[in-house]
Protein backbone atom coordinates (compact mmCIF):
# COMPACT_ATOMS: atom_id res chain seq x y z
CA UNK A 1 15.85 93.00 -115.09
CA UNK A 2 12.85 95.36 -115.60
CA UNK A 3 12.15 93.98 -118.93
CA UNK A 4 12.32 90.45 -117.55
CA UNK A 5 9.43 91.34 -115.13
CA UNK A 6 6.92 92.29 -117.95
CA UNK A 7 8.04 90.00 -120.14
CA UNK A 8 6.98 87.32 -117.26
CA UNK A 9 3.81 89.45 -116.36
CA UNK A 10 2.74 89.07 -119.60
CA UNK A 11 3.32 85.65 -120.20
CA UNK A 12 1.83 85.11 -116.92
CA UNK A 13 -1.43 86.94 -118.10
CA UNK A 14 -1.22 84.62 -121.27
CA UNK A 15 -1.26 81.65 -119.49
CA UNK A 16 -3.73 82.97 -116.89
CA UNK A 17 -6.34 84.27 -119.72
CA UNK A 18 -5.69 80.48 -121.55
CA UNK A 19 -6.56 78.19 -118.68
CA UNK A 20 -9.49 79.82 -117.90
CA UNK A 21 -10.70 79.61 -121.62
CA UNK A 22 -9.76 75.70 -121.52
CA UNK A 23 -11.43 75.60 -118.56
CA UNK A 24 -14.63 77.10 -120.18
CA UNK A 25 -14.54 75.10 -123.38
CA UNK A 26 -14.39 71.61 -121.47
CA UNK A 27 -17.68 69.68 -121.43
CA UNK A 28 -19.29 69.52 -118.20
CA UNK A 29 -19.12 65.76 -116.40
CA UNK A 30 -22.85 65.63 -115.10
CA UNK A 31 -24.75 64.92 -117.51
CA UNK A 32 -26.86 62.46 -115.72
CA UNK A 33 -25.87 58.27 -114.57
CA UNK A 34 -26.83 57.15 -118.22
CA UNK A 35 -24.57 59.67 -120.19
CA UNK A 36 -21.65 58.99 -117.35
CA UNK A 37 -21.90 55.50 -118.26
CA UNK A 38 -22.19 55.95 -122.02
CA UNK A 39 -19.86 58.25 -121.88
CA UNK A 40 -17.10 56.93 -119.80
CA UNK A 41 -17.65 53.37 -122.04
CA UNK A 42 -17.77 54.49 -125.34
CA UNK A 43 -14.54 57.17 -123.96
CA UNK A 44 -12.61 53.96 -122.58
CA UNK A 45 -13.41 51.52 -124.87
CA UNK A 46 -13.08 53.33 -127.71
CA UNK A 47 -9.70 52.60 -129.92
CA UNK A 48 -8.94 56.87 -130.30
CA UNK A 49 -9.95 57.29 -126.63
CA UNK A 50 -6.51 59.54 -126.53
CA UNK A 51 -7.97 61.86 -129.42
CA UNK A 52 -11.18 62.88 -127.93
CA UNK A 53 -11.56 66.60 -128.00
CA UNK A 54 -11.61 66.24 -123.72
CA UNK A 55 -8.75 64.15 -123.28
CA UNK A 56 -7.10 66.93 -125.67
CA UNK A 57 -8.08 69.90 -123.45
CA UNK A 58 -7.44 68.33 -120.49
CA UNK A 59 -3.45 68.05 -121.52
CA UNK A 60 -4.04 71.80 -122.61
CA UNK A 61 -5.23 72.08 -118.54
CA UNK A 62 -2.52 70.27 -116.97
CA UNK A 63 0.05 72.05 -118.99
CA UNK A 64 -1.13 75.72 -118.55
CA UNK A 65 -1.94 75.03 -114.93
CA UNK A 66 1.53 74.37 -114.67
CA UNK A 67 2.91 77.27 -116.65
CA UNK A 68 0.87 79.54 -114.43
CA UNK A 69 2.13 78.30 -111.61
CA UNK A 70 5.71 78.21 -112.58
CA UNK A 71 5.57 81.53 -114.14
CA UNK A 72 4.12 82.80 -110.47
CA UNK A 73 6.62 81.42 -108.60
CA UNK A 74 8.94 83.22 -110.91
CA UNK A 75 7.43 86.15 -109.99
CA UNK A 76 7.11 85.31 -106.48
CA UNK A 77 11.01 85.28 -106.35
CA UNK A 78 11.62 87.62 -109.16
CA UNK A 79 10.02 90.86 -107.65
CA UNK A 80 11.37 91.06 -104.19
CA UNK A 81 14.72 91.55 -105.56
CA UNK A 82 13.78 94.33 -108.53
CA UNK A 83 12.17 96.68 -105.54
C-alpha cells in the first residue's frame, strides 16, 4: 500500500506540473473588442474551429484538471488509512 501512495504522489505531481504548463501555453482572451470579435468569428465560423491549437489545450485543461482532482481525492482517502 506504500508503493501505491508514491506511485499516486507522483502521478499527482505529473498532472499538477502539466496543468499549470497548459495553463501557461494558452493564449490570453483580452486582446482588445476588435481581436475578441475577429477572433471569436473567424474561431466559430471557421470549418476546423475544433482543431485550433486553443480548443486543443483547452481539452488538455479539462482533462488534467480532472486527473488532479481525482488523483487528490485518491489521496484524500488513501492516506488516512496508510498512517
Amino acid at each position: 500500500m506504500v508503493i501505491l501512495r508514491y506511485i499516486l504522489n507522483a502521478v499527482h505531481i505529473i498532472f499538477a506540473v502539466s496543468l499549470i504548463v497548459i495553463v501557461l501555453l494558452q493564449s490570453g482572451k483580452t486582446t482588445g473588442l476588435s481581436g475578441t470579435i475577429a477572433g471569436g468569428a473567424e474561431t466559430f465560423f471557421g470549418k476546423h474551429k475544433g482543431r485550433t491549437i486553443d480548443a486543443l489545450l483547452g481539452k488538455y485543461t479539462s482533462f488534467a484538471a480532472i486527473a488532479f482532482l481525482v488523483t487528490s481525492l485518491a489521496l484524500y482517502v488513501l492516506i488516512p488509512r496508510l498512517v
